[in-house]
C-alpha atoms as a PDB file:
ATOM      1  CA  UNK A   1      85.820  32.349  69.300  1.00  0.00           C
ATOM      2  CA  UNK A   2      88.311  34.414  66.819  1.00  0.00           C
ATOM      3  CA  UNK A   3      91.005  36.428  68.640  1.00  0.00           C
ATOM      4  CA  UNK A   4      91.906  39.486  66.519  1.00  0.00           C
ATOM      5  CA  UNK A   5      95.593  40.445  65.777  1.00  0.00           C
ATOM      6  CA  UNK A   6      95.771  44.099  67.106  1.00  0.00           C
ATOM      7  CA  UNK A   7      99.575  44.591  66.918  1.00  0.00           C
ATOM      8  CA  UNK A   8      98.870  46.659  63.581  1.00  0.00           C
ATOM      9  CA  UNK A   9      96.580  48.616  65.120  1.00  0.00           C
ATOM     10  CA  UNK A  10      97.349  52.454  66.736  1.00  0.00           C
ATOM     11  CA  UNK A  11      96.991  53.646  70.326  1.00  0.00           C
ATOM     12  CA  UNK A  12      97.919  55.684  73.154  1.00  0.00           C
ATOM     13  CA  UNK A  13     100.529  53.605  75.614  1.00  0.00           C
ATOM     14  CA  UNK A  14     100.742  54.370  79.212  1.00  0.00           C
ATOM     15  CA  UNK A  15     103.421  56.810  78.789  1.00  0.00           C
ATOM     16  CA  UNK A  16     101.707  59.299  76.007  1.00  0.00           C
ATOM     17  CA  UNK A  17      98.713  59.411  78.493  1.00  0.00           C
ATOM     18  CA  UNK A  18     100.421  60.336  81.619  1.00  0.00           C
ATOM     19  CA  UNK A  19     102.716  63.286  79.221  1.00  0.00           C
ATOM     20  CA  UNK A  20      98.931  64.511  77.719  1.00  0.00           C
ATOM     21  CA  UNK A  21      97.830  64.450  81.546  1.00  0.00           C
ATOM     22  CA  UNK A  22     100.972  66.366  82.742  1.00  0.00           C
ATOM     23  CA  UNK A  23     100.431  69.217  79.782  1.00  0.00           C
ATOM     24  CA  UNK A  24      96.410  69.351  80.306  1.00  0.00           C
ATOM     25  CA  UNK A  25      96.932  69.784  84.174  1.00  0.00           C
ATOM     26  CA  UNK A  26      99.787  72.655  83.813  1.00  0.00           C
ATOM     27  CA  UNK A  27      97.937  74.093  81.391  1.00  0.00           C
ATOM     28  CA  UNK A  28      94.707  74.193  83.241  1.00  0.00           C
ATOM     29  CA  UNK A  29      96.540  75.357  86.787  1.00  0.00           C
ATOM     30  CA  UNK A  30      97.988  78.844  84.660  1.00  0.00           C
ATOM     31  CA  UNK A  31      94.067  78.959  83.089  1.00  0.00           C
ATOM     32  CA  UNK A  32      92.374  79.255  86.698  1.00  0.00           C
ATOM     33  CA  UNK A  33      95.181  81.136  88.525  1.00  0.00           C
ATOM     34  CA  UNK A  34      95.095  83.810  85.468  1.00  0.00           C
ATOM     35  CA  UNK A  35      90.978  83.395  85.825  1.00  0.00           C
ATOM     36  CA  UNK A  36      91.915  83.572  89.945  1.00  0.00           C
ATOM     37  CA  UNK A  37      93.628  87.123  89.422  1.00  0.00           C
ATOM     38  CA  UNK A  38      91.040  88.705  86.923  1.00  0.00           C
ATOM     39  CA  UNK A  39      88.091  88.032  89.036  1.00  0.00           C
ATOM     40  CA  UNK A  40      90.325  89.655  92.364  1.00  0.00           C
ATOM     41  CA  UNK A  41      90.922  92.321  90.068  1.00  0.00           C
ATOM     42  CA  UNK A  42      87.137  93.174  89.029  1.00  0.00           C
ATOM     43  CA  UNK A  43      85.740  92.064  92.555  1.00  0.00           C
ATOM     44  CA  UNK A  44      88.607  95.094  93.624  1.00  0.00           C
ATOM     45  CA  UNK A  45      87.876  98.144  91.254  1.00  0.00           C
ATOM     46  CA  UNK A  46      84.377  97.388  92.155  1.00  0.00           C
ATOM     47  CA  UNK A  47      84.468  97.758  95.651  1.00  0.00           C
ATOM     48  CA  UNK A  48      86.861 100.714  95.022  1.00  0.00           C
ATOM     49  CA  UNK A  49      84.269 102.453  92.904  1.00  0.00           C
ATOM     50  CA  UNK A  50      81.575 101.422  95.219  1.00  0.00           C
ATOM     51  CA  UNK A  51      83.825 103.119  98.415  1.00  0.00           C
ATOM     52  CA  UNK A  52      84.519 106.457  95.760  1.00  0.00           C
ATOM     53  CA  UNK A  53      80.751 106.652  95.438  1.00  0.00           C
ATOM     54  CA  UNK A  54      79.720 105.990  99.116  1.00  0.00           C
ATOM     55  CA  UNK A  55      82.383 108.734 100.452  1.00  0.00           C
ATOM     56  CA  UNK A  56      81.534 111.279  97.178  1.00  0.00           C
ATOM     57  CA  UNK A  57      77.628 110.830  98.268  1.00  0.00           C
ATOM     58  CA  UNK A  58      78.509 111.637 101.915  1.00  0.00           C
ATOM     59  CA  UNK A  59      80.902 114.938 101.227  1.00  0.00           C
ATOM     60  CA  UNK A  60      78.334 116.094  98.424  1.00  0.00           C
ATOM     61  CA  UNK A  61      75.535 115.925 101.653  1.00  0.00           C
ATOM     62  CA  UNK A  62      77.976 117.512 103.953  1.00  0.00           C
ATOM     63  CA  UNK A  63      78.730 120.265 101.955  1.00  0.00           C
ATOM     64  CA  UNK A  64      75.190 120.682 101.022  1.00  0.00           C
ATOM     65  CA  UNK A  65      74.340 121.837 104.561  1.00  0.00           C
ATOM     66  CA  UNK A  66      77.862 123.474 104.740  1.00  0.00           C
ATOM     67  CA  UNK A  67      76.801 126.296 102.306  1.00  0.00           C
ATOM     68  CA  UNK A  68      73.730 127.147 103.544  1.00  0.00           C
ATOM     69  CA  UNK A  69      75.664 127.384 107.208  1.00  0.00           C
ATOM     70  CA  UNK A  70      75.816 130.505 109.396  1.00  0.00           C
ATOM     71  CA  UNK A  71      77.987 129.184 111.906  1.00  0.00           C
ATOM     72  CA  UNK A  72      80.431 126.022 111.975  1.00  0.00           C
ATOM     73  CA  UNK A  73      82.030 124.590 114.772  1.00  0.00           C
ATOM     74  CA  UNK A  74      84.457 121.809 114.879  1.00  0.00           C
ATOM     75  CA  UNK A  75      86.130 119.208 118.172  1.00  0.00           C
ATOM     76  CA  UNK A  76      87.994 116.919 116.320  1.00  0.00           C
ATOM     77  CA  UNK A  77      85.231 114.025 115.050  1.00  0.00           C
ATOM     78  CA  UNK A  78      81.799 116.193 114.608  1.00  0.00           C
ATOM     79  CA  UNK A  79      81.395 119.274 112.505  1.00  0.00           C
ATOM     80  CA  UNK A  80      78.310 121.051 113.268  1.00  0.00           C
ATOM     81  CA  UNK A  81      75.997 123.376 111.400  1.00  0.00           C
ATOM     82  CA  UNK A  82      73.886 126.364 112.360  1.00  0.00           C
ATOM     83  CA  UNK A  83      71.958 125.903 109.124  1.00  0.00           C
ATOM     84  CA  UNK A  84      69.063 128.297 107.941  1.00  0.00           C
ATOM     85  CA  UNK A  85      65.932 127.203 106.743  1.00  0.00           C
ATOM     86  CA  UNK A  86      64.242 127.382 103.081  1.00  0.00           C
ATOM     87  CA  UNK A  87      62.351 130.148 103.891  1.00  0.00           C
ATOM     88  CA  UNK A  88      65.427 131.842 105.587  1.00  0.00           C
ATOM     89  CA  UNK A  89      63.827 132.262 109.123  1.00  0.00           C
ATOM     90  CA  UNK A  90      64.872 129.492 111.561  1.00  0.00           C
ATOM     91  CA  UNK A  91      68.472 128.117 112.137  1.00  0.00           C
ATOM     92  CA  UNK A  92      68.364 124.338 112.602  1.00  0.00           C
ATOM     93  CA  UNK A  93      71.713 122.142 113.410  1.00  0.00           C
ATOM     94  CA  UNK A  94      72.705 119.625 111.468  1.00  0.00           C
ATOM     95  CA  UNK A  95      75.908 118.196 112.785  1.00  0.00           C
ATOM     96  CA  UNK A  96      78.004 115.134 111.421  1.00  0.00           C
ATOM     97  CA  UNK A  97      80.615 112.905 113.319  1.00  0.00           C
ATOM     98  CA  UNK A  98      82.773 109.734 113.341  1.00  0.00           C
ATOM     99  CA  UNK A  99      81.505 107.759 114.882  1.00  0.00           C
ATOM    100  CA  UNK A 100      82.478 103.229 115.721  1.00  0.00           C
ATOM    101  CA  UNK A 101      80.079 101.785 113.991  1.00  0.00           C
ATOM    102  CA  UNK A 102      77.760  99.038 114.596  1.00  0.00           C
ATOM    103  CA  UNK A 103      79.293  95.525 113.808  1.00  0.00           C
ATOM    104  CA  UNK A 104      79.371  94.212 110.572  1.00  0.00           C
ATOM    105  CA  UNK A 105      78.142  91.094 110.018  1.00  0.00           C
ATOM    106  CA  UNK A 106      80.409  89.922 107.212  1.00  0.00           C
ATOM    107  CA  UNK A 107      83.434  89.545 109.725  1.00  0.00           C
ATOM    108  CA  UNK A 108      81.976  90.210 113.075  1.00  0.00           C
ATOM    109  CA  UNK A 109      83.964  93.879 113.321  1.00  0.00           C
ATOM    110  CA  UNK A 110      83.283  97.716 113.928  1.00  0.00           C
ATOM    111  CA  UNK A 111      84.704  99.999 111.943  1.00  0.00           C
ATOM    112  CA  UNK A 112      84.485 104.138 112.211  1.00  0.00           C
ATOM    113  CA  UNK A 113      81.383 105.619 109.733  1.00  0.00           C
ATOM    114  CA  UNK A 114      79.802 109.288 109.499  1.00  0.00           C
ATOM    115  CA  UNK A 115      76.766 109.380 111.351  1.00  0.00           C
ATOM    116  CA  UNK A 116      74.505 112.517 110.412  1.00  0.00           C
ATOM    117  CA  UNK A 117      72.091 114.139 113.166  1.00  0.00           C
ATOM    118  CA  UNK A 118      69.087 116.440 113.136  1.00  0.00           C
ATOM    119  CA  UNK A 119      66.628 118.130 114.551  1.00  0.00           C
ATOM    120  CA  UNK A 120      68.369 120.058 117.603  1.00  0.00           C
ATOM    121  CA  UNK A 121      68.626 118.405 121.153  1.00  0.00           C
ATOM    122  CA  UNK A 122      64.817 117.906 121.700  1.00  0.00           C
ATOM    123  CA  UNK A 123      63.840 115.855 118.710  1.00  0.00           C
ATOM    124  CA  UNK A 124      67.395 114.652 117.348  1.00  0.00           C
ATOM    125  CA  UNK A 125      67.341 112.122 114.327  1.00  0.00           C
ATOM    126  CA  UNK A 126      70.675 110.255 113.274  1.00  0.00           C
ATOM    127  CA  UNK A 127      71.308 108.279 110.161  1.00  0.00           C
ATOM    128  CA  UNK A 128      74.199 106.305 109.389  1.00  0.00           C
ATOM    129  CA  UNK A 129      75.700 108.300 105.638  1.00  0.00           C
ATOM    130  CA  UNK A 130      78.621 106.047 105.031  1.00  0.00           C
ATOM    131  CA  UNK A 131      78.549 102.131 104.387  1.00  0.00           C
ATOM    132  CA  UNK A 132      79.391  99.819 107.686  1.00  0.00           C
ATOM    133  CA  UNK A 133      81.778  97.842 106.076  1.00  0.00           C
ATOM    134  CA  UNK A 134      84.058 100.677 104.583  1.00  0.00           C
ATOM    135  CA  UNK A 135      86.256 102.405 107.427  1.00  0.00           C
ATOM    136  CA  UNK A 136      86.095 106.165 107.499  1.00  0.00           C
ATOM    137  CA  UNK A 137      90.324 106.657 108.350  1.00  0.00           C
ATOM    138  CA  UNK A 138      90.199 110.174 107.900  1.00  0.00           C
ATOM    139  CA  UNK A 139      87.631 113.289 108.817  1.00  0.00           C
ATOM    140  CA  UNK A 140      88.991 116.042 109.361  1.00  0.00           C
ATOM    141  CA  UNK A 141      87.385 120.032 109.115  1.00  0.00           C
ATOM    142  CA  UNK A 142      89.913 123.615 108.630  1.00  0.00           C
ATOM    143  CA  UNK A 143      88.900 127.181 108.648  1.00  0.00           C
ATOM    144  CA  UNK A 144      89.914 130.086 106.746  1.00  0.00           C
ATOM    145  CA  UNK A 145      89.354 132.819 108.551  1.00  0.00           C
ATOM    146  CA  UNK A 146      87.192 135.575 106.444  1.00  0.00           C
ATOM    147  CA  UNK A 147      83.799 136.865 105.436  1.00  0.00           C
ATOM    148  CA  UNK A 148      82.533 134.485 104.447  1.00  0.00           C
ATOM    149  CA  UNK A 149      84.027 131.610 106.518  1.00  0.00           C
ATOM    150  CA  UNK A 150      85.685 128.874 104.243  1.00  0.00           C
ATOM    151  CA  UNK A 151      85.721 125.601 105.728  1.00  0.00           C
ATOM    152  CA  UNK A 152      87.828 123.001 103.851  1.00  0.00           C
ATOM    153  CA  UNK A 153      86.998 119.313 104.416  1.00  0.00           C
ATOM    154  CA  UNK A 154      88.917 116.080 104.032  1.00  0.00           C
ATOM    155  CA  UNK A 155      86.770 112.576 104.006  1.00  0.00           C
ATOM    156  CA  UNK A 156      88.909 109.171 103.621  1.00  0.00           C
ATOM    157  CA  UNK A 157      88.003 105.438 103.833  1.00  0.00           C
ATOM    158  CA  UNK A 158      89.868 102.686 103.969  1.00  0.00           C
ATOM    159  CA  UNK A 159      89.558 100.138 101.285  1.00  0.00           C
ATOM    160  CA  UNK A 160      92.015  97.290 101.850  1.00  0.00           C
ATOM    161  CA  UNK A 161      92.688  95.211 104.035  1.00  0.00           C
ATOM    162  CA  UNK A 162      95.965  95.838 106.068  1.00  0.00           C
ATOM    163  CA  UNK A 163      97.668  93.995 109.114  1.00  0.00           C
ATOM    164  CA  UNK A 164      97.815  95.183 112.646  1.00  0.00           C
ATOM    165  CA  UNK A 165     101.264  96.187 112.144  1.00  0.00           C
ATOM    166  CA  UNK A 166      99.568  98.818 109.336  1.00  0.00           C
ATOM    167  CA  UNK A 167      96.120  99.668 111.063  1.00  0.00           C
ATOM    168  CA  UNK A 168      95.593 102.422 112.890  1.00  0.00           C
ATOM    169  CA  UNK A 169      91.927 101.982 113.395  1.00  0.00           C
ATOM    170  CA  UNK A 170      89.828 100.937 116.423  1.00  0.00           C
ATOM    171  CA  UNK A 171      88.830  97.519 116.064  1.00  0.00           C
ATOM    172  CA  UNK A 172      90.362  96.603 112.794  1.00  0.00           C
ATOM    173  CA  UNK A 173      90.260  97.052 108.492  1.00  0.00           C
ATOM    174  CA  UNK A 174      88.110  97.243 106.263  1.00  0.00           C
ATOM    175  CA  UNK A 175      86.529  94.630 104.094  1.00  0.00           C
ATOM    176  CA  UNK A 176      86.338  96.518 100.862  1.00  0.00           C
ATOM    177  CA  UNK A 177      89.118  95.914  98.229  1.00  0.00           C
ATOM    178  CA  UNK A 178      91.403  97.810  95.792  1.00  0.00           C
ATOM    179  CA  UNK A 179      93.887 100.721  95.655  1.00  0.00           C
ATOM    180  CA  UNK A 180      96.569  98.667  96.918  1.00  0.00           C
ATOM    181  CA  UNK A 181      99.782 101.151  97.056  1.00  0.00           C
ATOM    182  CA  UNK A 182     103.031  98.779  97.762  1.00  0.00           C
ATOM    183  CA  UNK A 183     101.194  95.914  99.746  1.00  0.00           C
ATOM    184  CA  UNK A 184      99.382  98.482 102.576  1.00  0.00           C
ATOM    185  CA  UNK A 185      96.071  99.613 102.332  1.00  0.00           C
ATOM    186  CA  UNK A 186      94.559 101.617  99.979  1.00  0.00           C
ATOM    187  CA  UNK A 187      92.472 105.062 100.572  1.00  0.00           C
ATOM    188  CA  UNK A 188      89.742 106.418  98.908  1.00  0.00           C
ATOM    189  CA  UNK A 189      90.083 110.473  99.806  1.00  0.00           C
ATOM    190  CA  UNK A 190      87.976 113.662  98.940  1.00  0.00           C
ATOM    191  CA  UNK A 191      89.198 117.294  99.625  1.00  0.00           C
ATOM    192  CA  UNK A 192      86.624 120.309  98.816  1.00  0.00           C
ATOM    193  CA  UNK A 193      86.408 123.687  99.914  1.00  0.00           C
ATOM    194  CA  UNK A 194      83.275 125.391 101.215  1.00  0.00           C
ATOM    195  CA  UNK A 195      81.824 129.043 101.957  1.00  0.00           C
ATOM    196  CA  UNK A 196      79.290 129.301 104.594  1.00  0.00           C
ATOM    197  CA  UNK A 197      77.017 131.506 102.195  1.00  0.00           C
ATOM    198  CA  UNK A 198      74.384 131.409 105.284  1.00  0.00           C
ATOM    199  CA  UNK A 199      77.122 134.700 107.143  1.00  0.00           C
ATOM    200  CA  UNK A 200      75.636 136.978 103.988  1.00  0.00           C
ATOM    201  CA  UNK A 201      71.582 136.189 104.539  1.00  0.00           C
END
């Protein structure tokens, strides 16, 4: 059997492995942490656009109803509507309130949504207009006195989560992500102004 010399021959020793190891693994830790942040970062301005959309949808359907309004009366959660009809006969209600929502499945928690009713006392029907897992924080309805009545309304949700020492909500935060503002939660808020254009008919 003929041993070979391999003194001549090149290599990696023990020590150039473990430095090659050291430099690989440092430079794959900064590779998934800066792969971590970007994928937080898209997962959050597309829950954030997601919880502009849901709360836009639910003020453009609230102010839908809100111009064709006689009347408008408002306790504190539910705004309601004495709405007229297409054919400009009838007056219907249509009322909308915040409501605690069912719970979500996702984390087992309620959080406060804008539940839409219709069809009077004797035949209401409700519908749920705002996403379960993104916290309505703020609904709130003011009149300016006048002919016609202006009624200016104010829908927020939550879309961060926040700790107990932060939350003012019923049962906890919501799940959605982005807008952070100095490590507390973020909002998503609308403001519009409406005329009841049903005073004039």
């Amino acid at each position: 059997m003929a041993i070979k010399n391999i003194n001549n021959q090149k290599g990696f020793t023990l020590i150039e492995m473990i430095v090659a190891l050291s430099i690989f693994s440092i430079l794959a830790i900064f590779v998934l942490d800066f792969y971590i942040k970007s994928s937080k970062n898209y997962i959050g301005s597309m829950s954030t656009r997601e919880a502009q959309q849901n709360i836009r949808s639910t003020m453009e359907m609230i102010t839908r109803y809100a111009k064709l309004s006689r009347t408008a009366n408002w306790d504190g959660s539910t705004l309601s509507l004495n709405v007229r009809d297409e054919n400009n006969i009838n007056n219907y209600t249509v009322s909308f309130t915040r409501i605690l929502g069912r719970v979500n499945p996702g984390d087992n928690k309620q959080y406060d949504v804008i539940q839409m009713t219709t069809g009077g006392n004797s035949r209401p029907f409700t519908s749920i207009l705002t996403s379960q897992n993104l916290n309505i924080s703020t609904f709130n309805v003011e009149f300016s006195p006048g002919v016609p009545t202006i009624i200016t309304i104010t829908l927020g949700g939550r879309t961060e989560e926040s700790d107990d020492a932060t939350a003012t909500t019923r049962q906890g935060q919501s799940t959605e992500q982005g807008l952070s503002r100095n490590g507390t939660f973020g909002e998503v808020r609308f403001r519009t102004s409406v005329a009841l254009r049903g005073q004039y008919y």
